[in-house]
Protein backbone atom coordinates (compact mmCIF):
# COMPACT_ATOMS: atom_id res chain seq x y z
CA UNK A 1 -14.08 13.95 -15.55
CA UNK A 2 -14.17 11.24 -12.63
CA UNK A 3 -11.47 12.94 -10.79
CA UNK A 4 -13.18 16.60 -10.92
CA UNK A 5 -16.04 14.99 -9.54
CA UNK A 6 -14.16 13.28 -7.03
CA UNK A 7 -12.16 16.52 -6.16
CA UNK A 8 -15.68 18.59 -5.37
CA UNK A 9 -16.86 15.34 -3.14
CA UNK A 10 -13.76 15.33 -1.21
CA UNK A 11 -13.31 19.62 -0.94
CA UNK A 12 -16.93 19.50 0.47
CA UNK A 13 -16.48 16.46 2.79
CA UNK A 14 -13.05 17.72 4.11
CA UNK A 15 -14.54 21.23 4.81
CA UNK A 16 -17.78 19.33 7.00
CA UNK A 17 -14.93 17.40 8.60
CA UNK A 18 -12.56 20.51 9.58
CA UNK A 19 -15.22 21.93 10.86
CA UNK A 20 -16.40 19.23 12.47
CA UNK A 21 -13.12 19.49 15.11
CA UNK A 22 -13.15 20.71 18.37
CA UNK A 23 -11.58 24.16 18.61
CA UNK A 24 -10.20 25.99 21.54
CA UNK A 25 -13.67 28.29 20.60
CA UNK A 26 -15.79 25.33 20.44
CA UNK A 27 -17.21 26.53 17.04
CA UNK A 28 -19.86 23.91 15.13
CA UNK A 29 -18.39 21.01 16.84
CA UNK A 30 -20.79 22.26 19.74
CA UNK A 31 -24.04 22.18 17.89
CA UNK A 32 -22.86 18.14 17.75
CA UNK A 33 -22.42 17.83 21.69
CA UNK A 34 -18.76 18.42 21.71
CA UNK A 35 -19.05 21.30 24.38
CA UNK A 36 -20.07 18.48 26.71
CA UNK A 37 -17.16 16.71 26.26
CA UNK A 38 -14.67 19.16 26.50
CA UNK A 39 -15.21 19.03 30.06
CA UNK A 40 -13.75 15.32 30.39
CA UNK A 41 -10.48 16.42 29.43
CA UNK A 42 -8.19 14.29 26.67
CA UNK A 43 -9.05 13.66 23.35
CA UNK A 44 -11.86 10.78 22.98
CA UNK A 45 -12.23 7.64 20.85
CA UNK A 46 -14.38 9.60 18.62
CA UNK A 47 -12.07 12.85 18.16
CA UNK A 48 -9.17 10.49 17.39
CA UNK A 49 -11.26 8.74 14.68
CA UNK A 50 -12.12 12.27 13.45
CA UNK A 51 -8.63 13.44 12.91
CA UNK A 52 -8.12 10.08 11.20
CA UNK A 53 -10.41 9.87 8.86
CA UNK A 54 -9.63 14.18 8.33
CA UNK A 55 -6.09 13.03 7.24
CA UNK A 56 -7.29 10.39 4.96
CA UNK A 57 -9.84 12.45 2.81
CA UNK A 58 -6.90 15.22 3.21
CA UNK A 59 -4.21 13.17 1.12
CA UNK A 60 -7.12 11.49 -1.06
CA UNK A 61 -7.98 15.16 -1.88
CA UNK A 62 -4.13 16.29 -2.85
CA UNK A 63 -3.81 12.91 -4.86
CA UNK A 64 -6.94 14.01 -6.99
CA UNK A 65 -5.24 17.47 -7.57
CA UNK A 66 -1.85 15.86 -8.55
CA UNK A 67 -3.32 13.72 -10.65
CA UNK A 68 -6.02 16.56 -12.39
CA UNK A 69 -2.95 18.41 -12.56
CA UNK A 70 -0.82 15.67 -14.81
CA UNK A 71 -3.60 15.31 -16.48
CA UNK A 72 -4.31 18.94 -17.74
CA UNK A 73 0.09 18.67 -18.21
CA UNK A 74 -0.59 15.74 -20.61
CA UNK A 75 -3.44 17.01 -22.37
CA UNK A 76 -1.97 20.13 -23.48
């Protein structure tokens, strides 16, 4: 039960994340202030702590499927 839970919080912070990112279209980022910024040129402090923290709710969200997925294996 915890890791269903878990697996809706991260699917919903992951997508808010993703789209988050700067595209080449600009696309929500923009509504943040990131079409100001993409003027500078080079990725900022802030974008590089974006794609971090993206990759670490990433692989905590594939953990909680492997592990629902044992689970449901071991169950059955």
């Amino acid at each position: 039960m915890g890791f269903s839970i878990a697996l809706i919080v991260f699917s919903g912070l992951l997508m808010l994340l993703v789209l988050m990112h700067k595209g080449k279209g600009g696309g929500l980022s923009d509504m943040f202030g990131g079409g100001m910024q993409s003027s500078v040129g080079g990725s900022s402090v802030a974008e590089r702590n974006l794609d971090r923290i993206t990759i670490v709710v990433a692989l905590l969200w594939f953990a909680c499927i492997v592990v629902l997925g044992l689970l449901m294996k071991l169950d059955s």
